[in-house]
Protein backbone atom coordinates (compact mmCIF):
# COMPACT_ATOMS: atom_id res chain seq x y z
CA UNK A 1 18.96 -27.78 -37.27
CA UNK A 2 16.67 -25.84 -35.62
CA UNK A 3 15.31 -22.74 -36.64
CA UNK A 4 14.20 -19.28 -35.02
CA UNK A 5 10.87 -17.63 -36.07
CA UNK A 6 10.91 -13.66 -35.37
CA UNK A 7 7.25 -12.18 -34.33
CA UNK A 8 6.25 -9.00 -32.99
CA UNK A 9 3.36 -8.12 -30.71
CA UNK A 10 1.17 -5.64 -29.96
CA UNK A 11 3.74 -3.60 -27.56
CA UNK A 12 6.24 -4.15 -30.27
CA UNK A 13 8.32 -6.74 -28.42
CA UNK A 14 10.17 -9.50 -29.90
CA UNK A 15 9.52 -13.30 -29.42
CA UNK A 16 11.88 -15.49 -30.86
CA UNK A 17 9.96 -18.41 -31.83
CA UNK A 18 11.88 -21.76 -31.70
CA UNK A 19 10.32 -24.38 -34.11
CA UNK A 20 13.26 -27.09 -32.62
CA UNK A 21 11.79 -30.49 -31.58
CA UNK A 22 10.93 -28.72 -27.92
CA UNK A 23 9.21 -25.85 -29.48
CA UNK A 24 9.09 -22.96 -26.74
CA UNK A 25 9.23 -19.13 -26.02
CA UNK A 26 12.49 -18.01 -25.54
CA UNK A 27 11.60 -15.10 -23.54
CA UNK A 28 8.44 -15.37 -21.45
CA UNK A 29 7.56 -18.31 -20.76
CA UNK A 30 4.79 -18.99 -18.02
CA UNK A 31 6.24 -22.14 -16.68
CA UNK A 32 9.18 -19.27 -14.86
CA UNK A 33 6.37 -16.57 -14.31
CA UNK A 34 4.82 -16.28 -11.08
CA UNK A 35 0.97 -16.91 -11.55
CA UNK A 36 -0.72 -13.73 -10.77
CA UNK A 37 -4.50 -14.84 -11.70
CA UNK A 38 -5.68 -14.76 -7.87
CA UNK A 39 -8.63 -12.99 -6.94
CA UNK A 40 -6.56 -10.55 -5.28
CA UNK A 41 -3.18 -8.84 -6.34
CA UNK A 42 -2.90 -9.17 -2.46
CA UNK A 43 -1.68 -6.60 1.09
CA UNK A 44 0.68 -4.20 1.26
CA UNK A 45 1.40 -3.09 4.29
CA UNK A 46 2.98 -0.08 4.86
CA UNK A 47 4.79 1.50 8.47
CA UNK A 48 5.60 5.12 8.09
CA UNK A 49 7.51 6.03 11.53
CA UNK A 50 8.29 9.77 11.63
CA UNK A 51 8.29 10.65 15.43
CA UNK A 52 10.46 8.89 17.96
CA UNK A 53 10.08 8.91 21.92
CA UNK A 54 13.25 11.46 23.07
CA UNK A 55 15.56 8.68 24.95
CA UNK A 56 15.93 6.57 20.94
CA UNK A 57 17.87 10.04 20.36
CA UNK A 58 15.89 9.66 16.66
CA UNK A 59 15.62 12.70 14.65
CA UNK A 60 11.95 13.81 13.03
CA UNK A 61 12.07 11.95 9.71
CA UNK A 62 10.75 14.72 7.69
CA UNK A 63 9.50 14.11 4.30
CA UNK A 64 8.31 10.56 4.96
CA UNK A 65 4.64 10.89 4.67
CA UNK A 66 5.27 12.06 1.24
CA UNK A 67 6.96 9.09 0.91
CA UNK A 68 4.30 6.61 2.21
CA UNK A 69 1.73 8.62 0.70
CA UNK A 70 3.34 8.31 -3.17
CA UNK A 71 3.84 4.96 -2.26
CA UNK A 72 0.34 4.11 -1.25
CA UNK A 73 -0.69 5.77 -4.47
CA UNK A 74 1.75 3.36 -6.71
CA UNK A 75 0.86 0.05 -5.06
CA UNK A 76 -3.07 0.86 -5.34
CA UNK A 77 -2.29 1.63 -8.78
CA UNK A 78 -0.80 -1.91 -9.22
CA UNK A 79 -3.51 -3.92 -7.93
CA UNK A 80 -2.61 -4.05 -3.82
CA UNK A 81 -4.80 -3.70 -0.95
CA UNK A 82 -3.09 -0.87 0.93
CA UNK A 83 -3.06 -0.33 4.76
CA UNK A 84 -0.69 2.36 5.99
CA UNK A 85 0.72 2.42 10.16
CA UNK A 86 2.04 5.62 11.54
CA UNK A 87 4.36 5.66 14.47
CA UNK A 88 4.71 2.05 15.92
CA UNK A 89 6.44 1.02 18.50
CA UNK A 90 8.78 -1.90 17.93
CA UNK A 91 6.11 -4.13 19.71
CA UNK A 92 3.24 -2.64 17.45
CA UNK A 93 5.12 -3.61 14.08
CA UNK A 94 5.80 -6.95 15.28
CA UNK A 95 2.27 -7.67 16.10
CA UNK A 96 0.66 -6.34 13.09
CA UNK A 97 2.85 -8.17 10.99
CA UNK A 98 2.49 -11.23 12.76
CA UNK A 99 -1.34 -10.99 12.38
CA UNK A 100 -1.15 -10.07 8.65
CA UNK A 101 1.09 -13.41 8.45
CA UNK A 102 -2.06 -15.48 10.24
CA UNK A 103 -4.37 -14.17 7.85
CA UNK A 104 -4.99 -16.34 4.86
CA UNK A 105 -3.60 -15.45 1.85
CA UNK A 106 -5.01 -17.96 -0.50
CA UNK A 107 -7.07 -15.59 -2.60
CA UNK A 108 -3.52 -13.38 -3.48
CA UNK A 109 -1.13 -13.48 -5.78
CA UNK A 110 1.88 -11.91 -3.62
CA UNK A 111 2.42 -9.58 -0.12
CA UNK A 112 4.05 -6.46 0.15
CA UNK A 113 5.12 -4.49 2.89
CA UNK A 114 7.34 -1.44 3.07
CA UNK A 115 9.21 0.15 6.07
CA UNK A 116 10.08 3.64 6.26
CA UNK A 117 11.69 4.45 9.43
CA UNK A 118 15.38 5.31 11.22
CA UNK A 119 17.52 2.40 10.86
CA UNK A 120 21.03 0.32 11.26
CA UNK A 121 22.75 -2.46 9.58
CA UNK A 122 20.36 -5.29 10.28
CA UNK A 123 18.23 -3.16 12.30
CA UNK A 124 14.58 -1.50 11.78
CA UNK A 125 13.45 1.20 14.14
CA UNK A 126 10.45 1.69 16.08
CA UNK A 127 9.61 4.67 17.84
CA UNK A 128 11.04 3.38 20.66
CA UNK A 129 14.04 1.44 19.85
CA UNK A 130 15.44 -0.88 17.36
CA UNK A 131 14.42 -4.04 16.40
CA UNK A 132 15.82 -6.42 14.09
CA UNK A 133 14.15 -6.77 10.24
CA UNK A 134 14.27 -10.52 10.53
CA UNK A 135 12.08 -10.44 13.35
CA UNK A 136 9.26 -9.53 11.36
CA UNK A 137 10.38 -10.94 7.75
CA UNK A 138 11.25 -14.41 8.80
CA UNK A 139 7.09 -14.00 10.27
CA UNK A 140 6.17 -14.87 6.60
CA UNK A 141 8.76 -17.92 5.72
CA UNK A 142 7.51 -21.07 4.28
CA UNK A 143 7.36 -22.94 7.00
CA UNK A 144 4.97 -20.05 9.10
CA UNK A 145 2.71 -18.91 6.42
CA UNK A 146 1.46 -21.39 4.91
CA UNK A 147 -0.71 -19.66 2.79
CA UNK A 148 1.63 -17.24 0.84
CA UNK A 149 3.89 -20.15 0.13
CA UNK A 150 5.32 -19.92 -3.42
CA UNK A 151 4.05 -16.78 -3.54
CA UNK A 152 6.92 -13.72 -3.81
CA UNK A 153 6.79 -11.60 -0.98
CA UNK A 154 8.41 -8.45 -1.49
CA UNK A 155 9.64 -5.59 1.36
CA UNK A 156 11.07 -2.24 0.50
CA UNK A 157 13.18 -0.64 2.92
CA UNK A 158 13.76 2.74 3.41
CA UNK A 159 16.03 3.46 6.32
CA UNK A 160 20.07 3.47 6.83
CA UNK A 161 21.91 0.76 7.08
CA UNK A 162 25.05 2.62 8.76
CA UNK A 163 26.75 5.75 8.96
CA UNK A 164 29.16 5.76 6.04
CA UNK A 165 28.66 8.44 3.11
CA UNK A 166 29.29 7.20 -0.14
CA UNK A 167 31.62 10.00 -2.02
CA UNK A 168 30.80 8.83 -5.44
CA UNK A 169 33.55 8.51 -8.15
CA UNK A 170 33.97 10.79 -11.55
CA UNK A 171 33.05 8.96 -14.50
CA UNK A 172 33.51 9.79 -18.50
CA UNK A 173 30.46 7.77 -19.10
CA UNK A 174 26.90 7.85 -18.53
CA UNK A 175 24.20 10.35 -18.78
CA UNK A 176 24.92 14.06 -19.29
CA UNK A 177 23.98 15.94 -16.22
CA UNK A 178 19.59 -29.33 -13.34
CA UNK A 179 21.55 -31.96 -11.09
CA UNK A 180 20.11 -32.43 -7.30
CA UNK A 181 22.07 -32.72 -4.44
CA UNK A 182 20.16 -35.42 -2.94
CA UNK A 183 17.49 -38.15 -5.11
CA UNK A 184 14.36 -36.84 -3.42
CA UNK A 185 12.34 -35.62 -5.72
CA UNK A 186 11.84 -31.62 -5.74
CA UNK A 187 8.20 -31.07 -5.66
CA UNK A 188 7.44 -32.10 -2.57
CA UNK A 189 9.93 -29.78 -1.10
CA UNK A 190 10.63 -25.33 -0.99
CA UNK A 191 12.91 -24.45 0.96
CA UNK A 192 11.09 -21.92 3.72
CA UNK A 193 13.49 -18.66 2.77
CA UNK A 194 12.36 -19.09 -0.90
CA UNK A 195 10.50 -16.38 -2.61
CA UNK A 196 11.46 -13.75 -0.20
CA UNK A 197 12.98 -10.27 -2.19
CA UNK A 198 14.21 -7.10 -0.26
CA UNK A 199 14.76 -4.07 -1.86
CA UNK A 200 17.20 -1.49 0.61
CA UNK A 201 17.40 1.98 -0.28
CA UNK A 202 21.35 1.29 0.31
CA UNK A 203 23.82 -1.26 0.95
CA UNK A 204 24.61 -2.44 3.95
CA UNK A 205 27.05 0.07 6.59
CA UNK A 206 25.89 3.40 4.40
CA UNK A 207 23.52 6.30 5.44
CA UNK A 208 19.84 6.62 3.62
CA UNK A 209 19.28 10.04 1.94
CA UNK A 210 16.38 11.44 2.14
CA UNK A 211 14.88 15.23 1.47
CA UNK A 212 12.18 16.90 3.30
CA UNK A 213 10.02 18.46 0.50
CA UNK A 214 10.45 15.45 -1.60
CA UNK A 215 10.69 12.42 0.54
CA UNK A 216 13.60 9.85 0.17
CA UNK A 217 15.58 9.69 -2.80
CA UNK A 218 14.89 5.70 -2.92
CA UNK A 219 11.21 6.02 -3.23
CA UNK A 220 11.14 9.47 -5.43
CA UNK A 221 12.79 6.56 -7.70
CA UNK A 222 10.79 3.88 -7.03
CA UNK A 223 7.54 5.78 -7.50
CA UNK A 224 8.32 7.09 -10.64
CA UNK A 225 9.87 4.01 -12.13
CA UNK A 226 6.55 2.08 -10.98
CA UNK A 227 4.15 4.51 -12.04
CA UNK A 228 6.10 4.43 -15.40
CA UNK A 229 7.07 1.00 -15.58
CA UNK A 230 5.33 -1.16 -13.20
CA UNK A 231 2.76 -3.04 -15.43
CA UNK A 232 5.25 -3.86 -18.24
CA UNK A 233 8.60 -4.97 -16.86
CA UNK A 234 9.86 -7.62 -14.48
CA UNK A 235 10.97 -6.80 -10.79
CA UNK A 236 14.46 -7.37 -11.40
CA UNK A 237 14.22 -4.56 -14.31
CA UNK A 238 12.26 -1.86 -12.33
CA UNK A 239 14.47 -2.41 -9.44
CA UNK A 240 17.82 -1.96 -11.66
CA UNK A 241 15.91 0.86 -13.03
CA UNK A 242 15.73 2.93 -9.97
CA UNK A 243 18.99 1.81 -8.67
CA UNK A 244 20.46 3.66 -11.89
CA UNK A 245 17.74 6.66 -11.36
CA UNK A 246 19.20 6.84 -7.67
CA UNK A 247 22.93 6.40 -8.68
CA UNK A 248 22.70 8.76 -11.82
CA UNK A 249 20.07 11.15 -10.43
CA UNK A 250 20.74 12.15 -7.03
CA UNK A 251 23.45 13.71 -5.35
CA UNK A 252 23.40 15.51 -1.34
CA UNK A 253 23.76 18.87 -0.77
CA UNK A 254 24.50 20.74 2.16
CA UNK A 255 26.57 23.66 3.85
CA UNK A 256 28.55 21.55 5.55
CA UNK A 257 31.36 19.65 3.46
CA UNK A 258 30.79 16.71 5.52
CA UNK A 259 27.43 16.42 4.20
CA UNK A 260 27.97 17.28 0.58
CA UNK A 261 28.00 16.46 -2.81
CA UNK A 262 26.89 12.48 -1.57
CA UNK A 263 26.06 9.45 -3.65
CA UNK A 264 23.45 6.68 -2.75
CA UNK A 265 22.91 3.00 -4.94
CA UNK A 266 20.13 0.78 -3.59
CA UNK A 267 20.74 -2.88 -3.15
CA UNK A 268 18.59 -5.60 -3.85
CA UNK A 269 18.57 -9.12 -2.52
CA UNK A 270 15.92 -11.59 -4.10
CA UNK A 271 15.07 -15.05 -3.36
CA UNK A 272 12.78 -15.48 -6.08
CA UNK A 273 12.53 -18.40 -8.04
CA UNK A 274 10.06 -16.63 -10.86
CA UNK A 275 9.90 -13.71 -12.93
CA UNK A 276 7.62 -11.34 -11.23
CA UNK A 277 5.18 -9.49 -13.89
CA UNK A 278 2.39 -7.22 -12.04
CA UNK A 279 0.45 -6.92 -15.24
């Protein structure tokens, strides 16, 4: 019968020890980490469109260079070489992410890149139109980047994804205020979408809140979550984090009814095979 040894470490955490005849961690384990030893934490790229030509019929996006500048501030903070674009045209985000996904990434860990900007379901804008997201994610799969393969690469999203308001519901809970398909063997094979995660501000068909003092509620959360969190918990957990810090926290307000008393939850969609540690 095996049995469990209880140890604490320095932070205080618990690791359950299991002296069985496989003797392993039960909760970290490096073998399901993603190996963040390179020389470099690695590029996050970040395009911060907040003026759009007349005929888009785009409003000013107000607020968002308080946005990419907390956010440039957070992902320095975590190791990342940050480069931030203003105003590109849907041909000038292509290109620049297209070169960033020549470069060669052996030296870093991961690759980040972050979009602020107008947007639809599917749909990215630049300041002269729209242009899909998978245009310029799919720049970085497996199978065209050779270099970052394995490697998670992350994008944060901060734009709408529709037009639909999310009324939010009253609640009496809460805060006051191993088989294989086929016999080849695996290691010889990723699939190309693996290790991809996007983090939306919103699901898909809802509007994108976001304030002009304080920039967007999604990245007010992230920020703070990061700056809090970011060199202690997994991805999965800060992300869950700040979709309860949007869900709980935020709420629209405005003189017109229409526009009132809104609720926003982010939405996350990960292809990762690892746990993601940035410590």
């Amino acid at each position: 019968m095996p049995y469990l040894k209880t140890k604490k470490n320095k932070d205080g955490q618990t690791r359950e020890r299991d002296y069985s005849s496989e003797s392993h961690y039960r909760i970290v384990s490096p073998t399901f980490q993603y190996k963040m030893s390179h020389q470099r934490v690695g590029k996050c790229i970040i395009i911060n469109n907040k003026n759009f030509d007349e005929n888009t019929g785009m409003n000013v996006r107000n607020g968002t260079d308080r946005d990419a500048g907390e956010l440039s501030k957070c992902f320095r903070n975590l190791g990342f070489d940050v480069v931030i674009y203003n105003d590109q045209t849907c041909e000038k985000m292509e290109s620049l992410l297209q070169k960033a996904s020549e470069e060669d990434h052996s030296d870093c860990s991961c690759f980040a890149c972050i979009l602020l900007s107008h947007g639809e379901e599917g749909m990215i804008y630049g300041t002269d139109g729209a242009v899909p997201i998978k245009n310029m994610t799919s720049l970085f799969r497996g199978d065209k980047c050779k270099s970052l393969v394995g490697k998670p690469k992350l994008f944060f999203i901060q734009a709408c994804r529709g037009s639909e308001f999310d009324d939010g519901i009253q609640t009496d809970s809460g805060p006051p205020n191993d088989t294989l398909e086929t016999d080849a063997n695996p290691s010889h094979k990723i699939p190309v979408e693996a290790d991809f995660l996007f983090a939306y501000s919103t699901v898909p068909g809802y509007y994108s809140w976001r304030n002009p003092g304080r920039g967007s509620w999604f990245v007010q959360a992230l920020c703070n979550v990061l700056n809090e969190f970011g060199k202690q918990l997994e991805i999965m957990q800060i992300l869950t984090r700040v979709n309860y810090m949007v869900a709980t926290s935020f709420e629209s307000w405005s003189e017109d009814p229409r526009f009132s008393e809104k609720k926003q939850i982010p939405c996350v969609v990960s292809m990762l095979t690892k746990e993601l540690y940035f410590n």
